[in-house]
PDB file of N, CA and C in Angstrom:
ATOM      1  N   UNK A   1      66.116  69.417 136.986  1.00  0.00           N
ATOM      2  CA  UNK A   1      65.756  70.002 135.699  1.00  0.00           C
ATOM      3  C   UNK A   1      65.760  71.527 135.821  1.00  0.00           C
ATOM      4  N   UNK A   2      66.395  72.286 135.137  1.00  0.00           N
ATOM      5  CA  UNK A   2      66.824  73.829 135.418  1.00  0.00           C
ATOM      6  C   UNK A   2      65.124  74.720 134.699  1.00  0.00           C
ATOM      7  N   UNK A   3      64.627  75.555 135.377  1.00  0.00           N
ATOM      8  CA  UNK A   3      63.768  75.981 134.269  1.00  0.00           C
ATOM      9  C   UNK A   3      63.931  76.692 132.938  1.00  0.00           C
ATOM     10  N   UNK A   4      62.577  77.195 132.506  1.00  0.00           N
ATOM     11  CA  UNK A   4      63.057  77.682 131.304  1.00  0.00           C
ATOM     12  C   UNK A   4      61.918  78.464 130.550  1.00  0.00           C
ATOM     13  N   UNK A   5      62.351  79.508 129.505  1.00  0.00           N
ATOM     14  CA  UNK A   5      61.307  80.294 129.687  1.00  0.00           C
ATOM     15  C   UNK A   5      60.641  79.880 128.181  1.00  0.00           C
ATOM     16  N   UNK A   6      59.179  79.917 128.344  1.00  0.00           N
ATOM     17  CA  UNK A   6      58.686  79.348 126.706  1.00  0.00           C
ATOM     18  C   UNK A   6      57.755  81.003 126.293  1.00  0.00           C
ATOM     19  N   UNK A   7      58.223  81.106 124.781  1.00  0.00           N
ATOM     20  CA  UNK A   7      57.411  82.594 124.689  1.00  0.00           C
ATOM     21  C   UNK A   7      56.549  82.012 123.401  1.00  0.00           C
ATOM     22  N   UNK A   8      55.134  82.555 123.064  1.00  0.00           N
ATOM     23  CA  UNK A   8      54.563  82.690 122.358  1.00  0.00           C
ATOM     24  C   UNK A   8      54.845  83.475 120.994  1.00  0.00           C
ATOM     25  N   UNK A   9      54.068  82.881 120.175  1.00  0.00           N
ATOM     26  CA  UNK A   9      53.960  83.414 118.468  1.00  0.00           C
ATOM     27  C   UNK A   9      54.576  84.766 118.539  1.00  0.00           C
ATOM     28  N   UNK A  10      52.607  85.234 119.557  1.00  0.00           N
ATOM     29  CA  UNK A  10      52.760  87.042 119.498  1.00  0.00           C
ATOM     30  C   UNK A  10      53.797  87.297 119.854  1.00  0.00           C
ATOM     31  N   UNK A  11      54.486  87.090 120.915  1.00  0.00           N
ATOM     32  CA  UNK A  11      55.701  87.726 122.024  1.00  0.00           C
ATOM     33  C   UNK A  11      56.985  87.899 120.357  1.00  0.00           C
ATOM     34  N   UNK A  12      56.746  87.292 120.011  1.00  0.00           N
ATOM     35  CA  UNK A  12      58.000  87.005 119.101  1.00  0.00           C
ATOM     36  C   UNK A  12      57.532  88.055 118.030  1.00  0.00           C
ATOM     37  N   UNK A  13      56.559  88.521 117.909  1.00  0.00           N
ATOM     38  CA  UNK A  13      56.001  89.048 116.422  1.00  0.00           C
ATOM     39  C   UNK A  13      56.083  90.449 117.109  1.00  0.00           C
ATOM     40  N   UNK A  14      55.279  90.628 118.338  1.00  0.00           N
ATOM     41  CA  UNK A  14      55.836  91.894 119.213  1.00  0.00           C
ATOM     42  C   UNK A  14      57.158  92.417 119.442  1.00  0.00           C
ATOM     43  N   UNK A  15      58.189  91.683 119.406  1.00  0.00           N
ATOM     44  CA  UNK A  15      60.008  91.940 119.751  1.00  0.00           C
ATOM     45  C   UNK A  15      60.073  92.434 118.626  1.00  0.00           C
ATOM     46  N   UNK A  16      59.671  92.129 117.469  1.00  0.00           N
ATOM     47  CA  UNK A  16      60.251  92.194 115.883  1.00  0.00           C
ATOM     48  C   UNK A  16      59.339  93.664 115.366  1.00  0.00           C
ATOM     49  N   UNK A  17      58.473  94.094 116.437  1.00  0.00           N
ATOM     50  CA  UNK A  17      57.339  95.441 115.804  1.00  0.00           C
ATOM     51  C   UNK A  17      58.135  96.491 116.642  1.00  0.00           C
ATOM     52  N   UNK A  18      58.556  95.695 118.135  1.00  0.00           N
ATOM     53  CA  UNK A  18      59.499  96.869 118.954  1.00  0.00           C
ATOM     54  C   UNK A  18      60.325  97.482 118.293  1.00  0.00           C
ATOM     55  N   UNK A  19      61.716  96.847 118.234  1.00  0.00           N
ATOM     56  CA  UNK A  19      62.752  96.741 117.066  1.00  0.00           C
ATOM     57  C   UNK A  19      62.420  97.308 116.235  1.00  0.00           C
ATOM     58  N   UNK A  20      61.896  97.379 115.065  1.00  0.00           N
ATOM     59  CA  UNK A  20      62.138  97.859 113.935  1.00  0.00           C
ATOM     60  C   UNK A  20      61.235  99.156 114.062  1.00  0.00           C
ATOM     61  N   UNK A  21      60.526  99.463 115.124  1.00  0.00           N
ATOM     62  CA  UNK A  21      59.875 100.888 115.230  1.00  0.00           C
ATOM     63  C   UNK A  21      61.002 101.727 115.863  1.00  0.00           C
ATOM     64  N   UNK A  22      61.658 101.073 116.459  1.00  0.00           N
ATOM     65  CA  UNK A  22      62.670 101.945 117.469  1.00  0.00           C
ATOM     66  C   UNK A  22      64.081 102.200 116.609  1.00  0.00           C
ATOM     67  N   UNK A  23      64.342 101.358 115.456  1.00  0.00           N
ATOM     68  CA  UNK A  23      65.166 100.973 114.664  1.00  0.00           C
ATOM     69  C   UNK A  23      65.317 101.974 113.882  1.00  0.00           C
ATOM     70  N   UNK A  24      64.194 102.441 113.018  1.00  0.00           N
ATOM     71  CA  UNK A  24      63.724 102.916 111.932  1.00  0.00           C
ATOM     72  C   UNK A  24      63.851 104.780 112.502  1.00  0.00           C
ATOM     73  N   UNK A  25      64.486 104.338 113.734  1.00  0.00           N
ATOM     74  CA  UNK A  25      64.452 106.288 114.097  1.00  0.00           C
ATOM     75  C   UNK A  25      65.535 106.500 115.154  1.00  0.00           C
ATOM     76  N   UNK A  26      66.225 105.253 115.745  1.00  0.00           N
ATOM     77  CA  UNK A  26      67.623 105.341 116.534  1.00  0.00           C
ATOM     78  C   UNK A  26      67.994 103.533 116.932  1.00  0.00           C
ATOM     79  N   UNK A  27      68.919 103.372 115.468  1.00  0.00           N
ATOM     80  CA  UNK A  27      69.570 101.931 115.373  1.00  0.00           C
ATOM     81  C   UNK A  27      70.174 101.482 116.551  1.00  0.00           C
ATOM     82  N   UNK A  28      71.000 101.827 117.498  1.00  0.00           N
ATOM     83  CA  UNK A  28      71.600 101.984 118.468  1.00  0.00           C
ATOM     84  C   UNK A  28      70.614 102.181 119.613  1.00  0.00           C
ATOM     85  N   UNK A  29      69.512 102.894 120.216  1.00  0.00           N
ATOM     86  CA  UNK A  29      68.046 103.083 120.967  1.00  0.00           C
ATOM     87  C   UNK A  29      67.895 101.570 120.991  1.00  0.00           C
ATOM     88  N   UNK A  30      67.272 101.042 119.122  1.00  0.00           N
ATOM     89  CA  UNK A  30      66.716  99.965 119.464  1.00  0.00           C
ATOM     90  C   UNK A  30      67.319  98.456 120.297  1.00  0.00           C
ATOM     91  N   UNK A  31      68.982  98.785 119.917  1.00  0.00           N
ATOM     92  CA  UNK A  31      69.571  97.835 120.484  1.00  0.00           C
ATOM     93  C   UNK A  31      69.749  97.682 122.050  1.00  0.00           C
ATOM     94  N   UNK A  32      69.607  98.892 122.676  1.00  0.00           N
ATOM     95  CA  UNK A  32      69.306  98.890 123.500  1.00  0.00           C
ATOM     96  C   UNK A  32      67.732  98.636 124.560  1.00  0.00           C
ATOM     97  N   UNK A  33      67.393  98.769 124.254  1.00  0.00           N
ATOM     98  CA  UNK A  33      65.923  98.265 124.274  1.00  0.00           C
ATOM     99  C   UNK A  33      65.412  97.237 124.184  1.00  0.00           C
ATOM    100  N   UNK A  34      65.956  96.540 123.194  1.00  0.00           N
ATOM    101  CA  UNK A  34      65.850  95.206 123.008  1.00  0.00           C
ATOM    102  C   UNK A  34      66.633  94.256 124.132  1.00  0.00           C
ATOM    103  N   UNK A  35      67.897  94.740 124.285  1.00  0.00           N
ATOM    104  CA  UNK A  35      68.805  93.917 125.110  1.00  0.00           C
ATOM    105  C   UNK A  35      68.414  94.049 127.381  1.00  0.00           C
ATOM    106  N   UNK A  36      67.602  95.028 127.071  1.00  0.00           N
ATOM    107  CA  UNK A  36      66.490  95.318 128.423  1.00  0.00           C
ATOM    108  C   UNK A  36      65.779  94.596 128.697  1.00  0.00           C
ATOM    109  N   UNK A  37      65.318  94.085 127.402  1.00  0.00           N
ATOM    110  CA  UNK A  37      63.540  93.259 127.189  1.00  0.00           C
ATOM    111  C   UNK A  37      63.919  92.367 127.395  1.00  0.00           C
ATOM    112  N   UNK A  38      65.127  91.647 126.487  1.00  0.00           N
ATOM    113  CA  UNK A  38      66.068  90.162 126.687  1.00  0.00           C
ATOM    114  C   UNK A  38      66.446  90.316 128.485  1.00  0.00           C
ATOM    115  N   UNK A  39      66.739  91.180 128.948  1.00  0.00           N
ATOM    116  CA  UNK A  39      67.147  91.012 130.420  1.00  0.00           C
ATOM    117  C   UNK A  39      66.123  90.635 131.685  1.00  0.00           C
ATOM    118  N   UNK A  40      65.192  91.636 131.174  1.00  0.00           N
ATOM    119  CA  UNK A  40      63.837  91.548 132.050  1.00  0.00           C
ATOM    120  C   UNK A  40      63.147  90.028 131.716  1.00  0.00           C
ATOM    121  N   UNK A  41      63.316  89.796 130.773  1.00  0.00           N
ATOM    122  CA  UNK A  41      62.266  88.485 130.484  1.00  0.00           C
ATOM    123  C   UNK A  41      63.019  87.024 131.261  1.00  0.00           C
ATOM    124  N   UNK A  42      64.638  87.451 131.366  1.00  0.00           N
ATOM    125  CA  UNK A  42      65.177  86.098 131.838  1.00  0.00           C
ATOM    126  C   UNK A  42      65.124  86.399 133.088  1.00  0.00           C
ATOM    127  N   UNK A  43      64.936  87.319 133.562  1.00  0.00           N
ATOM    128  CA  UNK A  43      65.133  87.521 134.894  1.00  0.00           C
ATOM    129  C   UNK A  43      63.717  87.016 135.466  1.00  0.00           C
ATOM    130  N   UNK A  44      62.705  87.109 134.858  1.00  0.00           N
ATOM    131  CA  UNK A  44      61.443  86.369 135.516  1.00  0.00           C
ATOM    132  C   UNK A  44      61.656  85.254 135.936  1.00  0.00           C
ATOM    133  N   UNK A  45      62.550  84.098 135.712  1.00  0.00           N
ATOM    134  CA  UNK A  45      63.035  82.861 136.100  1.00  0.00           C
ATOM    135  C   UNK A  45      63.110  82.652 137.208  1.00  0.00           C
ATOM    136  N   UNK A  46      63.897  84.026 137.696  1.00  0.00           N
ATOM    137  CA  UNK A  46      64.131  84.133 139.506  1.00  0.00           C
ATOM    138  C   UNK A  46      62.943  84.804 140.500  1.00  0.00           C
ATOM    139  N   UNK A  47      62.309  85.514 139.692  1.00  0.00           N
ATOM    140  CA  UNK A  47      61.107  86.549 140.391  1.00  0.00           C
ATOM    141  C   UNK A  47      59.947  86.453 139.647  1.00  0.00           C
ATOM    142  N   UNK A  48      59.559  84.836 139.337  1.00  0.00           N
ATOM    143  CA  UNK A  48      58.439  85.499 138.636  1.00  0.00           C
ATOM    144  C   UNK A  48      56.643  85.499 139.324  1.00  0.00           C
ATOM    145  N   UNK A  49      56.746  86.510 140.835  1.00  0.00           N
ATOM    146  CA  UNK A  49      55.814  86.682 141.488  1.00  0.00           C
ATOM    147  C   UNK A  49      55.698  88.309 141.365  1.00  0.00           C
ATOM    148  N   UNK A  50      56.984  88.912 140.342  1.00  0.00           N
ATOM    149  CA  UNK A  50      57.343  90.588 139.995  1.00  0.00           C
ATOM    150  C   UNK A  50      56.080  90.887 139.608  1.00  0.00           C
ATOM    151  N   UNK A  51      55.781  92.133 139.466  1.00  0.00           N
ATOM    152  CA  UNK A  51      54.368  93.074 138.766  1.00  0.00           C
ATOM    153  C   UNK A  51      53.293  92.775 139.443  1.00  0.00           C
ATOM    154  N   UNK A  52      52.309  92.627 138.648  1.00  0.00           N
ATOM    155  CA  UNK A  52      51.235  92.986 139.542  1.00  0.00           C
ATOM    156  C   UNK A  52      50.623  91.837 138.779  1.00  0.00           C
ATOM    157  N   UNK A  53      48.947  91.092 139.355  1.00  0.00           N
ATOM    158  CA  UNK A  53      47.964  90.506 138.577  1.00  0.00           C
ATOM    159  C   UNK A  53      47.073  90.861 137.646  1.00  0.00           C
ATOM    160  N   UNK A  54      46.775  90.664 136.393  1.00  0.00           N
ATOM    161  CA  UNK A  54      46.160  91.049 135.221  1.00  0.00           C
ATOM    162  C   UNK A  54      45.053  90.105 135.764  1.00  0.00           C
ATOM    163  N   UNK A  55      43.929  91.411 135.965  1.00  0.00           N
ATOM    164  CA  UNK A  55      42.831  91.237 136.503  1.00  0.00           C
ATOM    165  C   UNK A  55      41.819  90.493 135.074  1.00  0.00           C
ATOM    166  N   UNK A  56      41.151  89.750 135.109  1.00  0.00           N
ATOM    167  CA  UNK A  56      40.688  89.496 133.647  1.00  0.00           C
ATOM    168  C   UNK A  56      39.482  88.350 133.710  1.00  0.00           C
ATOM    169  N   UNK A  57      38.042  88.710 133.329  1.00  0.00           N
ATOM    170  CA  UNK A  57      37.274  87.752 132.858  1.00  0.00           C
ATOM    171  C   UNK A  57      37.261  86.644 132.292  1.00  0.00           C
ATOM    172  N   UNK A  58      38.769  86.528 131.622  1.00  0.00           N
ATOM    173  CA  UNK A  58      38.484  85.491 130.383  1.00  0.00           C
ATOM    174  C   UNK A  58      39.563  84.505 131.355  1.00  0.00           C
ATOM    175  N   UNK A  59      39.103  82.780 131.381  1.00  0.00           N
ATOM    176  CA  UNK A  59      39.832  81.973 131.862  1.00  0.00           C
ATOM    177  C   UNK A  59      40.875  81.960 131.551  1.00  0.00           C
ATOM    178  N   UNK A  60      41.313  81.862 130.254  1.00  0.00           N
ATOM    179  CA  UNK A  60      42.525  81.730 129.496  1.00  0.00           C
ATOM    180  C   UNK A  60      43.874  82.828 129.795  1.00  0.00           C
ATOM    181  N   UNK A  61      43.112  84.041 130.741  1.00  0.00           N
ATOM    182  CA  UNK A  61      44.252  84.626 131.435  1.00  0.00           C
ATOM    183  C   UNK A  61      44.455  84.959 132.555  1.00  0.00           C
ATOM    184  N   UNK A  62      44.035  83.433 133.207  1.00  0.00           N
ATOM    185  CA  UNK A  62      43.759  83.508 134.665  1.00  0.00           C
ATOM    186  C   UNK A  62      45.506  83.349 135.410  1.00  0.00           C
ATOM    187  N   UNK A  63      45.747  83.888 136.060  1.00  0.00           N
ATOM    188  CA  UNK A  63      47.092  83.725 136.967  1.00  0.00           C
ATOM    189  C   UNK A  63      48.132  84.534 135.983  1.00  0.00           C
ATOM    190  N   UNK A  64      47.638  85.388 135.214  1.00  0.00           N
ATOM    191  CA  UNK A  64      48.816  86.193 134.231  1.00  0.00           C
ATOM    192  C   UNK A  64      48.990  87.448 135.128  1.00  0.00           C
ATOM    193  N   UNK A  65      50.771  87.736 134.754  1.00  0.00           N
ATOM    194  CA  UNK A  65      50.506  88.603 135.499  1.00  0.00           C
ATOM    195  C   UNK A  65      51.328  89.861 134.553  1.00  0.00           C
ATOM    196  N   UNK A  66      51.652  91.489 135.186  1.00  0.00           N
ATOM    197  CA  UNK A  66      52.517  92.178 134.361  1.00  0.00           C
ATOM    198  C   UNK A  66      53.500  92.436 134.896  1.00  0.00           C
ATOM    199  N   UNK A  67      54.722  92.924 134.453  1.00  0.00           N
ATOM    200  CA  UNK A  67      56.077  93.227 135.103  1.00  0.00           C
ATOM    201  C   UNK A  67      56.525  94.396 133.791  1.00  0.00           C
ATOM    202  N   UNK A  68      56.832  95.179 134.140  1.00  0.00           N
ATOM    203  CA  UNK A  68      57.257  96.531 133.741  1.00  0.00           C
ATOM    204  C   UNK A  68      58.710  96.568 133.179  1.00  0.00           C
ATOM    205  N   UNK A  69      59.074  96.680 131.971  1.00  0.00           N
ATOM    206  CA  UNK A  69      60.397  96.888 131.693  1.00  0.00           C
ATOM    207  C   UNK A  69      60.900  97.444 132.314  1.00  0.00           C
ATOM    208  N   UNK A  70      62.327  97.346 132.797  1.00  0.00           N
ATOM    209  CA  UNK A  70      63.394  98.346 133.117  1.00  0.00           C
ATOM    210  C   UNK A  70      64.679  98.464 132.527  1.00  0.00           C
ATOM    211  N   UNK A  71      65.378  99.753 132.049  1.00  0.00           N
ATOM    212  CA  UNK A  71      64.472 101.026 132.506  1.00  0.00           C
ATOM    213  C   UNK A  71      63.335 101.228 131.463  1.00  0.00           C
ATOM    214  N   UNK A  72      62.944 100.634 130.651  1.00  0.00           N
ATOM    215  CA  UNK A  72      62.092 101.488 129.501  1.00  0.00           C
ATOM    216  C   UNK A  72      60.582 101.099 130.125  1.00  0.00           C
ATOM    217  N   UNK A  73      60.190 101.844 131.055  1.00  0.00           N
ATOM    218  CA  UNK A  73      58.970 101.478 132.031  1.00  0.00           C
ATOM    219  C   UNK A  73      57.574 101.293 131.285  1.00  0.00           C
ATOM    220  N   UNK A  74      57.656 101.815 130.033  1.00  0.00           N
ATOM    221  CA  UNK A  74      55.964 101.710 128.855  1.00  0.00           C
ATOM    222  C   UNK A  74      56.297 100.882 128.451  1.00  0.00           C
ATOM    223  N   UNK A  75      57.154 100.008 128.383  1.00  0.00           N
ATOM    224  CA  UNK A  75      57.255  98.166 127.751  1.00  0.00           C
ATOM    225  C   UNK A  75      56.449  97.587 128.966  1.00  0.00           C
ATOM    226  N   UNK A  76      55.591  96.552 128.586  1.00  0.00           N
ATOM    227  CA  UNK A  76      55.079  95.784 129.845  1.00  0.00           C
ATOM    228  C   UNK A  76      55.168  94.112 129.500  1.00  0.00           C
ATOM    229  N   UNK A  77      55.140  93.449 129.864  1.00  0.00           N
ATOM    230  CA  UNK A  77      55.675  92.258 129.680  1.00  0.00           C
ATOM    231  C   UNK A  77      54.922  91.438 130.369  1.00  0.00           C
ATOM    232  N   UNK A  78      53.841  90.684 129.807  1.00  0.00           N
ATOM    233  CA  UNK A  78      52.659  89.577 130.365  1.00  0.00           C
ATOM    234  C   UNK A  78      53.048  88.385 130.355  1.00  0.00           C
ATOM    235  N   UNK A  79      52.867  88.155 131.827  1.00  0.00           N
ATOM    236  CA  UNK A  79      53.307  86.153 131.881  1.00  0.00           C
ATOM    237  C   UNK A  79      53.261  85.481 133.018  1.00  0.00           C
ATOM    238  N   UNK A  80      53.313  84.300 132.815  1.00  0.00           N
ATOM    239  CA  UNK A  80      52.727  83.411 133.757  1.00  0.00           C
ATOM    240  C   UNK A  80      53.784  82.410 134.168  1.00  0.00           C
ATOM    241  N   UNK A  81      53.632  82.164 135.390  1.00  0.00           N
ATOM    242  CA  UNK A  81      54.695  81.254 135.924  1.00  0.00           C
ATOM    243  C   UNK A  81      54.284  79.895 135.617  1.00  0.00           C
ATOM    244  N   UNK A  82      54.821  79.078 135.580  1.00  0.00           N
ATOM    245  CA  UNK A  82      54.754  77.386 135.276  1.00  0.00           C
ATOM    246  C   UNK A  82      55.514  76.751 136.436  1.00  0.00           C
ATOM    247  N   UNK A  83      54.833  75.304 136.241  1.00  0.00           N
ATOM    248  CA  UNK A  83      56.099  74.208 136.980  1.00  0.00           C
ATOM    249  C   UNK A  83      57.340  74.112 136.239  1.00  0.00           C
ATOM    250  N   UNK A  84      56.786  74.454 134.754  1.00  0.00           N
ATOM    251  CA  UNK A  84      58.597  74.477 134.549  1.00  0.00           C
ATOM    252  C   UNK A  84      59.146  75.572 134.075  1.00  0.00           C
ATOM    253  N   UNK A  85      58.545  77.034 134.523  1.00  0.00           N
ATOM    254  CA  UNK A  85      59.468  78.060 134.575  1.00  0.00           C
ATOM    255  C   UNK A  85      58.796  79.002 134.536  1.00  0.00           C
ATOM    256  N   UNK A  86      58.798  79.954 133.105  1.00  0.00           N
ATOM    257  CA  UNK A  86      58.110  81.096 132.836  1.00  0.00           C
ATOM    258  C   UNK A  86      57.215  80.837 131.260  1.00  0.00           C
ATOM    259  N   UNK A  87      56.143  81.239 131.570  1.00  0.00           N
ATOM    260  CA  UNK A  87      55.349  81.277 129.657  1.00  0.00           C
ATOM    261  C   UNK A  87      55.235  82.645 129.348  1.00  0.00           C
ATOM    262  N   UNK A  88      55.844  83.181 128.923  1.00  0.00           N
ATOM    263  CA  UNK A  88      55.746  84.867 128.239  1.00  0.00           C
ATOM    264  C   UNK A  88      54.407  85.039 126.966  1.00  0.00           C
ATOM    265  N   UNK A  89      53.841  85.811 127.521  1.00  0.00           N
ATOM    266  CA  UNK A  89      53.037  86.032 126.400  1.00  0.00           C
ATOM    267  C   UNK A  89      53.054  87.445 125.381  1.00  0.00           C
ATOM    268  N   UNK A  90      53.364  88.313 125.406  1.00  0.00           N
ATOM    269  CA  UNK A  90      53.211  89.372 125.232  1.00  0.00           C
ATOM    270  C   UNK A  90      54.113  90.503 125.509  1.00  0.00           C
ATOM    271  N   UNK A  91      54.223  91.266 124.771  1.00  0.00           N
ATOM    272  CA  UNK A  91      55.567  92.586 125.344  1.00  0.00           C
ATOM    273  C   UNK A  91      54.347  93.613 124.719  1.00  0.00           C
ATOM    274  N   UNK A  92      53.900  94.838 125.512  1.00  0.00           N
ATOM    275  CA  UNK A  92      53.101  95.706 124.620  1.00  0.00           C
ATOM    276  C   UNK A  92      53.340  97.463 125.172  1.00  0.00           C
ATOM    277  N   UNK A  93      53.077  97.880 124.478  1.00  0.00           N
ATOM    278  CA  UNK A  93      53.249  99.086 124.883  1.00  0.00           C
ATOM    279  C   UNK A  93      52.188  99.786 126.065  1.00  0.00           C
ATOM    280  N   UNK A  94      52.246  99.879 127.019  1.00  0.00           N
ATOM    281  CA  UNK A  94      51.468 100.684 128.172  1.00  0.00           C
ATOM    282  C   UNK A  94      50.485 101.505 127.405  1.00  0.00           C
ATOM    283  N   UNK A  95      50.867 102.548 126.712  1.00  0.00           N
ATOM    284  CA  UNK A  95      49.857 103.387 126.103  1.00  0.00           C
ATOM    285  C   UNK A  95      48.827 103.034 124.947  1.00  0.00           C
ATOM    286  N   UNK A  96      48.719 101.366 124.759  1.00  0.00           N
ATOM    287  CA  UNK A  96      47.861 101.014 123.775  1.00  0.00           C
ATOM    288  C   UNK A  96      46.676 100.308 124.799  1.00  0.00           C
ATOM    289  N   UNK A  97      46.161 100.163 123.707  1.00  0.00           N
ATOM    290  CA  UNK A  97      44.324  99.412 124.690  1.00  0.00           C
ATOM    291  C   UNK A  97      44.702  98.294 125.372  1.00  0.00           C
ATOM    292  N   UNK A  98      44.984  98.124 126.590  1.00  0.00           N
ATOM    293  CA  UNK A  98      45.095  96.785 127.198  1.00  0.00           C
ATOM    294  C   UNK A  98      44.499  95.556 127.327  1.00  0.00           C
ATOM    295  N   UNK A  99      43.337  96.381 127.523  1.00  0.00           N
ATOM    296  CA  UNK A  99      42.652  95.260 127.525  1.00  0.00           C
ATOM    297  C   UNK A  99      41.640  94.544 126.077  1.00  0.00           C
ATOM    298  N   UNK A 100      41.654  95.081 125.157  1.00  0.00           N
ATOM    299  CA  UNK A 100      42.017  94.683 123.964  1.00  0.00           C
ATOM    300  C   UNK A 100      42.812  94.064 123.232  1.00  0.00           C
ATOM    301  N   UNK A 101      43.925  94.144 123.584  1.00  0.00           N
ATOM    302  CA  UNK A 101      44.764  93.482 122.945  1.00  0.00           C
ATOM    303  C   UNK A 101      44.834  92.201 123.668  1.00  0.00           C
ATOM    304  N   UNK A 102      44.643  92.143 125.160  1.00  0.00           N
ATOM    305  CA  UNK A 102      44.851  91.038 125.985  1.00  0.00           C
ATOM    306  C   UNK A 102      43.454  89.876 125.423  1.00  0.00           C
ATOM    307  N   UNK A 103      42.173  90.583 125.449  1.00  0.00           N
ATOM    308  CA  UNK A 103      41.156  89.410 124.662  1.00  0.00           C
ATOM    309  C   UNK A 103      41.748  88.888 123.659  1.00  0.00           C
ATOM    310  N   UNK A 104      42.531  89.927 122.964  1.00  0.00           N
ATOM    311  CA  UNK A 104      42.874  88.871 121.440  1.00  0.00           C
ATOM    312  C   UNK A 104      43.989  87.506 121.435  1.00  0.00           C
ATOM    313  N   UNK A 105      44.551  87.346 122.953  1.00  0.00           N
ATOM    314  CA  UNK A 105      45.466  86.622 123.116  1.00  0.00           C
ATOM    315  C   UNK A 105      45.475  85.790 122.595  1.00  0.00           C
ATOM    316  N   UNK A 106      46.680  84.953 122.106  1.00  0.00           N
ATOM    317  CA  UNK A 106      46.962  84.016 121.653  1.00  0.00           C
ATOM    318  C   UNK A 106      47.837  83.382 122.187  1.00  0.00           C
ATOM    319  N   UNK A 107      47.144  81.616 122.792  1.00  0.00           N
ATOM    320  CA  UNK A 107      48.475  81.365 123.631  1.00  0.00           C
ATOM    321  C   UNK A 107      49.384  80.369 122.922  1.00  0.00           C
ATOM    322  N   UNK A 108      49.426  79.982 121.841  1.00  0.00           N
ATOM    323  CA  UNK A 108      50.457  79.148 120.732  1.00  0.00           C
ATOM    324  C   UNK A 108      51.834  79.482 121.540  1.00  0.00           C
ATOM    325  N   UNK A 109      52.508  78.679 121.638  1.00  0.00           N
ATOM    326  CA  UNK A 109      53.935  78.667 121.867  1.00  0.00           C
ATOM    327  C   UNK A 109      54.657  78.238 120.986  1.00  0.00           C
ATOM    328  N   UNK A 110      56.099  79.139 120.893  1.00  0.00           N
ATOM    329  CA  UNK A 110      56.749  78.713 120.037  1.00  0.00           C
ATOM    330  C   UNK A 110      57.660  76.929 119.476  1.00  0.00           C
ATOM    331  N   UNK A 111      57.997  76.620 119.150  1.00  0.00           N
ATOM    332  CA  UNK A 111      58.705  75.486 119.249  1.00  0.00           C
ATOM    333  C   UNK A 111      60.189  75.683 119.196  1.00  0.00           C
TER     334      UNK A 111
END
């Protein structure tokens, strides 16, 4: 069985706030950027022991970890490895409240 990567609500509602902020001021930027995020996220498939551990009180984000866009290094990208692959939760910007936004998690996956 090959793995496979499952992303959440947010992750999806986050790609679509990236995009159209980056959009709305260099159409061409955002496409690029986007097609980084698409790279980095499949690539967790093969490495996903990359970044560091998201240290965290709350059970629900126990074993999450972060991995750093490249090159766009203030994208950060939260997720957790599975038996059957990768669960992405989140794409957020480095310079916003981290750990705020991480309590508000939501782990719904998409279908």
């Amino acid at each position: 069985m090959s793995k496979r990567i499952r992303r959440t609500k947010q992750l999806r509602q986050d790609l679509i706030d990236v995009y159209r902020y980056i959009h709305e001021r260099n159409p061409r930027a955002a496409e690029k950027v986007f097609d980084a995020i698409e790279r980095n996220i499949k690539s967790l498939l093969e490495t996903p022991g990359v970044g560091h551990r998201w240290e965290s009180s709350d059970p629900r984000l126990e074993g999450m970890r972060v991995a750093v866009v490249t090159p766009y290094r203030n994208y950060l990208i939260f997720f957790r490895a599975s038996p059957k692959g990768v669960d992405v939760y989140r794409l957020i910007h480095g310079a916003r409240e981290l750990g705020e936004i991480m309590d508000e998690i939501d782990v719904e996956f998409e279908r």
